[in-house]
PDB file of N, CA and C in Angstrom:
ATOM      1  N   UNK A   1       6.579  -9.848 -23.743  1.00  0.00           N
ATOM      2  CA  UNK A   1       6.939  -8.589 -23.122  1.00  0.00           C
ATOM      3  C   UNK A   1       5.722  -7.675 -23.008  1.00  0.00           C
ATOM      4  N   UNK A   2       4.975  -7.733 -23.871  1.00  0.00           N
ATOM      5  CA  UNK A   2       3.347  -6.679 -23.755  1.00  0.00           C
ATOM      6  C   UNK A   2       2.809  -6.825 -22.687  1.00  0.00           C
ATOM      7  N   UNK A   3       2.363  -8.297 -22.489  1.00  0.00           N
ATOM      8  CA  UNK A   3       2.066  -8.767 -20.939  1.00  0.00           C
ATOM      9  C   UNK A   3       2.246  -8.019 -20.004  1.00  0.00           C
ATOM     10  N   UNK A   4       4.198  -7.997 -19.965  1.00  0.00           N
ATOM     11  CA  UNK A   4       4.281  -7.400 -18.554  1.00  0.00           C
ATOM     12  C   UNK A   4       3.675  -5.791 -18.507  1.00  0.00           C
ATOM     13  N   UNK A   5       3.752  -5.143 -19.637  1.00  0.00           N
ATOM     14  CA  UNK A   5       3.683  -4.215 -20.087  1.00  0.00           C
ATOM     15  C   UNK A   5       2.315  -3.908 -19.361  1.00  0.00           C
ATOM     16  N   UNK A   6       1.426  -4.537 -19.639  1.00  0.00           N
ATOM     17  CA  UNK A   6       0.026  -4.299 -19.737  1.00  0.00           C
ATOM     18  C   UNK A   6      -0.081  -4.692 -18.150  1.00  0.00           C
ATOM     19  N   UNK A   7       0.815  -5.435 -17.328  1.00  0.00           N
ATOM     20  CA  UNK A   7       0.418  -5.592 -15.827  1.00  0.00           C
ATOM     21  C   UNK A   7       1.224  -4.486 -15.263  1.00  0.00           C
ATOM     22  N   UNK A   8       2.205  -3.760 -15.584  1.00  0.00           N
ATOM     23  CA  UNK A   8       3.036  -2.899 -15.588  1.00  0.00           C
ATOM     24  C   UNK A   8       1.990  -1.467 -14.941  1.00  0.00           C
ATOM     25  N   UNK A   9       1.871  -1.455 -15.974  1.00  0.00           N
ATOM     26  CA  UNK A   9       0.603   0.126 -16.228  1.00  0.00           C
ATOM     27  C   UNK A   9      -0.792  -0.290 -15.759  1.00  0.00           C
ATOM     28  N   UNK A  10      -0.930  -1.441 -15.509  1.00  0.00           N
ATOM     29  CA  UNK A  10      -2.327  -1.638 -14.692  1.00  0.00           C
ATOM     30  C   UNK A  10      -2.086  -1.091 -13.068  1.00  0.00           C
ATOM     31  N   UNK A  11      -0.933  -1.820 -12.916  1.00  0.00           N
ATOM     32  CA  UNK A  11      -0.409  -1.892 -11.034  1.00  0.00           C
ATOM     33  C   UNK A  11       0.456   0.243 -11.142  1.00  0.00           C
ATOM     34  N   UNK A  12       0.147   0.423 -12.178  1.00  0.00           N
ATOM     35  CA  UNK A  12       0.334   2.225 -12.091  1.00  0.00           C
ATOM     36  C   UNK A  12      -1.161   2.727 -12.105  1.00  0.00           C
ATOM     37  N   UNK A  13      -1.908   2.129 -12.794  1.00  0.00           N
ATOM     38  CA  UNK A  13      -3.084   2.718 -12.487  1.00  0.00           C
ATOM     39  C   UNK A  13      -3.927   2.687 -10.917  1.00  0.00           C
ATOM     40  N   UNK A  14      -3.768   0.882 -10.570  1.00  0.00           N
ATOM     41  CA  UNK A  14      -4.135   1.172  -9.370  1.00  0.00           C
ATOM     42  C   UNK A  14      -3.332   1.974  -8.438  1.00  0.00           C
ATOM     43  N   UNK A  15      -1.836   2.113  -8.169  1.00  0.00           N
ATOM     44  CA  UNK A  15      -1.776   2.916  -7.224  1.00  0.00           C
ATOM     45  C   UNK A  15      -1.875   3.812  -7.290  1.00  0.00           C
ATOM     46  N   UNK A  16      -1.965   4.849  -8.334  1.00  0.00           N
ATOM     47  CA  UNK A  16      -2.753   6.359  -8.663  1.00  0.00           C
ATOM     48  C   UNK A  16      -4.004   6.073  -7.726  1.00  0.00           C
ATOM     49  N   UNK A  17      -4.657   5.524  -8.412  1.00  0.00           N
ATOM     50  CA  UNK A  17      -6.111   5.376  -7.595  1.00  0.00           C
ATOM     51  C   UNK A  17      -5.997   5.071  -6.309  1.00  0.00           C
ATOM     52  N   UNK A  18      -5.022   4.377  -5.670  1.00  0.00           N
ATOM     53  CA  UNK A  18      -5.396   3.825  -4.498  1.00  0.00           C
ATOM     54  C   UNK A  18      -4.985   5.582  -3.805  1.00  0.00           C
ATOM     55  N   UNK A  19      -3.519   6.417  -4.346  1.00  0.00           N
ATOM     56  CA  UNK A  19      -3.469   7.414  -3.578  1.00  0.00           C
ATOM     57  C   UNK A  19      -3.965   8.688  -3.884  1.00  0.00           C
ATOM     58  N   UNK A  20      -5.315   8.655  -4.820  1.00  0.00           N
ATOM     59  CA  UNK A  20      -6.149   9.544  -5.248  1.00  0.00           C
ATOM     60  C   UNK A  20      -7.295   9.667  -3.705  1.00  0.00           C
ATOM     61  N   UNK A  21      -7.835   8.403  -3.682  1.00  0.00           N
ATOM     62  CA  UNK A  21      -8.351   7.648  -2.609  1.00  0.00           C
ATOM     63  C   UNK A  21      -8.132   8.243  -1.130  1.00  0.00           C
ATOM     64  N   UNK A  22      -6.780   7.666  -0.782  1.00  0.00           N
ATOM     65  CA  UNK A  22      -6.541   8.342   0.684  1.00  0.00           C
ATOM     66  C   UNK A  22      -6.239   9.478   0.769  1.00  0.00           C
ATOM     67  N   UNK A  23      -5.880  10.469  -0.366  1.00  0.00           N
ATOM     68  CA  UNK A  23      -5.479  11.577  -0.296  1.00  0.00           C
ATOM     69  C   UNK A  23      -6.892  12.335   0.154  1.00  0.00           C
ATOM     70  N   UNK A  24      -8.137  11.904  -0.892  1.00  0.00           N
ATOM     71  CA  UNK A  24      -9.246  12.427  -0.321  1.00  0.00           C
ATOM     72  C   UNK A  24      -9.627  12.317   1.239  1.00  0.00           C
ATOM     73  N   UNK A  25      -9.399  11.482   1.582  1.00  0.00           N
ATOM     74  CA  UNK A  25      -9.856  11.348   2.926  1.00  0.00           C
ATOM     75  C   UNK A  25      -9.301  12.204   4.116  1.00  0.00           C
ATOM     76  N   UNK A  26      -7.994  12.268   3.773  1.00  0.00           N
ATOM     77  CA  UNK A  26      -6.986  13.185   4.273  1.00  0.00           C
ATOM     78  C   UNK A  26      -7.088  14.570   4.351  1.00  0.00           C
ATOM     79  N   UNK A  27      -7.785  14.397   3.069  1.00  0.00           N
ATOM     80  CA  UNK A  27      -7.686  16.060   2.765  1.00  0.00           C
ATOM     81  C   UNK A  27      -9.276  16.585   3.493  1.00  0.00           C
ATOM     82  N   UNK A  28     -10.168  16.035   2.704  1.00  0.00           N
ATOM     83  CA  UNK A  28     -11.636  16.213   3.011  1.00  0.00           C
ATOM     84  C   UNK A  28     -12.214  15.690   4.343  1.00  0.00           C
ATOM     85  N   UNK A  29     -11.245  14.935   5.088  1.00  0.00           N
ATOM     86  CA  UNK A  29     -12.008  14.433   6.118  1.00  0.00           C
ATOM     87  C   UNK A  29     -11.209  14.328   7.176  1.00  0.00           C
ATOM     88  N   UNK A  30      -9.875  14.851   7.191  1.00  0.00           N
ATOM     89  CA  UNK A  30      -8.912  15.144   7.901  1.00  0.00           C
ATOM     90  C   UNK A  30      -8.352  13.570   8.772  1.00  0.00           C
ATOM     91  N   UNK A  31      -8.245  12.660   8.130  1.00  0.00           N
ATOM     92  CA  UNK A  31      -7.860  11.574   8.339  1.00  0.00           C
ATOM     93  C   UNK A  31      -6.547  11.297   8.360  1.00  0.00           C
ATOM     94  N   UNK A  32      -5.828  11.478   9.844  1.00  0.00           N
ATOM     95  CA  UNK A  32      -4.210  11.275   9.373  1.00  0.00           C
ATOM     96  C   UNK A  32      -3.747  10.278   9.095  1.00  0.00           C
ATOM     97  N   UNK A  33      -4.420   9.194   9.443  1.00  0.00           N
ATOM     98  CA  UNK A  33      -3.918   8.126   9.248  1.00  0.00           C
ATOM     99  C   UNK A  33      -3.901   7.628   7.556  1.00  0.00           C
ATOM    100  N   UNK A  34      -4.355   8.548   6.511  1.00  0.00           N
ATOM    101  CA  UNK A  34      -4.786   8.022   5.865  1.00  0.00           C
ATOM    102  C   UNK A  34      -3.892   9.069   4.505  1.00  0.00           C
ATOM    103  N   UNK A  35      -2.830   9.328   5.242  1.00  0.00           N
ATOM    104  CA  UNK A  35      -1.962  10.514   5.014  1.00  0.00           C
ATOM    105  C   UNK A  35      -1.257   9.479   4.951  1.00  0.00           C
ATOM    106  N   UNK A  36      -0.603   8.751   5.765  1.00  0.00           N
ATOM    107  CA  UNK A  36       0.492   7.984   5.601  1.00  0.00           C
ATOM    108  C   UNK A  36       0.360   7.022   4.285  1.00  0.00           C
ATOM    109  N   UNK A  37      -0.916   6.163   4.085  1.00  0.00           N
ATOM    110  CA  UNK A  37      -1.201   5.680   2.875  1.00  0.00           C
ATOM    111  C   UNK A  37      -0.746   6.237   1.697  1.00  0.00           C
ATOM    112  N   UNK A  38      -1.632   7.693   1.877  1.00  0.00           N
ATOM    113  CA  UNK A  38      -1.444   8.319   0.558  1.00  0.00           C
ATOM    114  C   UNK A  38       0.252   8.148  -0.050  1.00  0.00           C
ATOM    115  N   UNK A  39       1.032   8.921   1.192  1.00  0.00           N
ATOM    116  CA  UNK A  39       2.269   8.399   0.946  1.00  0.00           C
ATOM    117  C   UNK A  39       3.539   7.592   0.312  1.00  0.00           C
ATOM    118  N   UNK A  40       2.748   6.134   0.953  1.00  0.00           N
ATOM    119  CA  UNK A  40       2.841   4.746   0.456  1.00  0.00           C
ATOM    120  C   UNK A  40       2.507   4.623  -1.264  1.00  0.00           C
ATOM    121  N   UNK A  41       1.351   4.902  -1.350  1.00  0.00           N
ATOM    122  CA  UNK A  41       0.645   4.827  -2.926  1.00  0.00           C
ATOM    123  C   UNK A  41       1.564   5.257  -3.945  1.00  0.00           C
ATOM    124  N   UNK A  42       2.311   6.492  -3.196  1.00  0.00           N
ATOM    125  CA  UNK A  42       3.037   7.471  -4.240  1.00  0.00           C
ATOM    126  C   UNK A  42       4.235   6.838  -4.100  1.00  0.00           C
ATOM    127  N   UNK A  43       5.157   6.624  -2.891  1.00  0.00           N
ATOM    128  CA  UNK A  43       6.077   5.590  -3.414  1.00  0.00           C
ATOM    129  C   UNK A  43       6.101   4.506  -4.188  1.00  0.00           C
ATOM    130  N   UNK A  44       4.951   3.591  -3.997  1.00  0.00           N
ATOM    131  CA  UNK A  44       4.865   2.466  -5.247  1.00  0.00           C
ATOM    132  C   UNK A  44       4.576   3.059  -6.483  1.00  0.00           C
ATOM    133  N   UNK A  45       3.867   4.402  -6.648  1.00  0.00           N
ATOM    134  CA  UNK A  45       3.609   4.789  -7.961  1.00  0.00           C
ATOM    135  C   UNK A  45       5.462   5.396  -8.369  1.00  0.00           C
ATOM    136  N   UNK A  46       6.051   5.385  -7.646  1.00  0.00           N
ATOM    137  CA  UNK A  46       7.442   6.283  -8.338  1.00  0.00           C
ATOM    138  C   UNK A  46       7.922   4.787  -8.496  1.00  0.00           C
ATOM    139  N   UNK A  47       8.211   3.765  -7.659  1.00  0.00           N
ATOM    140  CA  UNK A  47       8.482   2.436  -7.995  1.00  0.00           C
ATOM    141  C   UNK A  47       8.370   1.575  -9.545  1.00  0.00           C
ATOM    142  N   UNK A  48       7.253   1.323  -9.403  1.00  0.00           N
ATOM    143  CA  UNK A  48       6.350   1.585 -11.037  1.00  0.00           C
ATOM    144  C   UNK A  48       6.344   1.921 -11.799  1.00  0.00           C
ATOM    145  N   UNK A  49       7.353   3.501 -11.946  1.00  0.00           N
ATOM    146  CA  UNK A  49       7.480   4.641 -13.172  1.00  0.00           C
ATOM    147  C   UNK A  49       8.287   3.908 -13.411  1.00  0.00           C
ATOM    148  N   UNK A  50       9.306   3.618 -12.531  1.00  0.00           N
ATOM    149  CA  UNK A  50      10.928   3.449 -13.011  1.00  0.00           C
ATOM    150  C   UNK A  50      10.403   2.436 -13.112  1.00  0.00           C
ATOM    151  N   UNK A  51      10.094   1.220 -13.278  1.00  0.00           N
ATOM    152  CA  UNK A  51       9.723   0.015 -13.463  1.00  0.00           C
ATOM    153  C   UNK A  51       9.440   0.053 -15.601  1.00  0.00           C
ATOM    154  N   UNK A  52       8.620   0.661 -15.279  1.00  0.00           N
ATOM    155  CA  UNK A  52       7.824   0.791 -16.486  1.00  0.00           C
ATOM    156  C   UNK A  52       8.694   1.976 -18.424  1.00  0.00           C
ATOM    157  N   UNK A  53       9.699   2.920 -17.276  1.00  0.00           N
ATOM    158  CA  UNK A  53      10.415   3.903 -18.246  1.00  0.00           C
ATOM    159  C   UNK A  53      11.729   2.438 -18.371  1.00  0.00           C
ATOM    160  N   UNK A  54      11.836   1.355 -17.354  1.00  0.00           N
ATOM    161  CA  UNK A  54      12.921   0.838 -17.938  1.00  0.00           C
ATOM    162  C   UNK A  54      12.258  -0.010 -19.186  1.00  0.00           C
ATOM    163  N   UNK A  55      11.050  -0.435 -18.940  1.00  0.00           N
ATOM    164  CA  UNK A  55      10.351  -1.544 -20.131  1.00  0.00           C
ATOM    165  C   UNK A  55      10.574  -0.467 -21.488  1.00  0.00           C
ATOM    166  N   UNK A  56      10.122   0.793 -21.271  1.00  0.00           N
ATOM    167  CA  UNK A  56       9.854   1.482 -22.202  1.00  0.00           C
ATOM    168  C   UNK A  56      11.403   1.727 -23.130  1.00  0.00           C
ATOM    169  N   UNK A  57      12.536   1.871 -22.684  1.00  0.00           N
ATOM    170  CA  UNK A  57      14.049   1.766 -22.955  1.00  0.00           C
ATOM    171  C   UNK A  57      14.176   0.678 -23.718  1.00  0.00           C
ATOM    172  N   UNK A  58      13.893  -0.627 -23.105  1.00  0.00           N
ATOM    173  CA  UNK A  58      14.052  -2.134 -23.763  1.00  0.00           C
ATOM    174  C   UNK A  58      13.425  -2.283 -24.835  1.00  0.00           C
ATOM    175  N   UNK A  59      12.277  -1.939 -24.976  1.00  0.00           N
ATOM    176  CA  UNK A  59      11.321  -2.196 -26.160  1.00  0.00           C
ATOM    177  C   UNK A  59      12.042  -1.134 -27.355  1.00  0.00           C
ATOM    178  N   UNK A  60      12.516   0.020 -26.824  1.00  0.00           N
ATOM    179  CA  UNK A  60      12.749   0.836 -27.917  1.00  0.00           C
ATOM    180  C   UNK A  60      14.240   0.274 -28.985  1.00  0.00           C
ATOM    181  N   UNK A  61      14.401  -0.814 -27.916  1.00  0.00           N
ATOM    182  CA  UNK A  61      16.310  -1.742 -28.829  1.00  0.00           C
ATOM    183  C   UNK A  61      15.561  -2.284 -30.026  1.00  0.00           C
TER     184      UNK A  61
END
């Protein structure tokens, strides 16, 4: 179960980063297209939470 744990919160770290990333571009460089990404990033990062608060529930049995 750590495993998943540990691929869990990796695939949360990258999509933080990935929509840290396009957000800059968006923001600083007025890239719309890169708005929609950001987007994306943050849905897989809310994906992920709940992914990860359910591991966190299980482990606590």
């Amino acid at each position: 179960m750590v495993k998943n744990n540990i691929m869990t919160t990796d695939k949360i770290r990258e999509a933080f980063e990935a929509y840290i990333e396009e957000n800059e571009k968006f923001v600083e460089k007025g890239n719309k297209a890169a708005a929609g990404r950001a987007r994306k990033a943050l849905m897989e990062l809310a994906k992920l939470c709940k992914v990860r608060r359910a591991e966190i529930l299980e482990e606590k049995k």
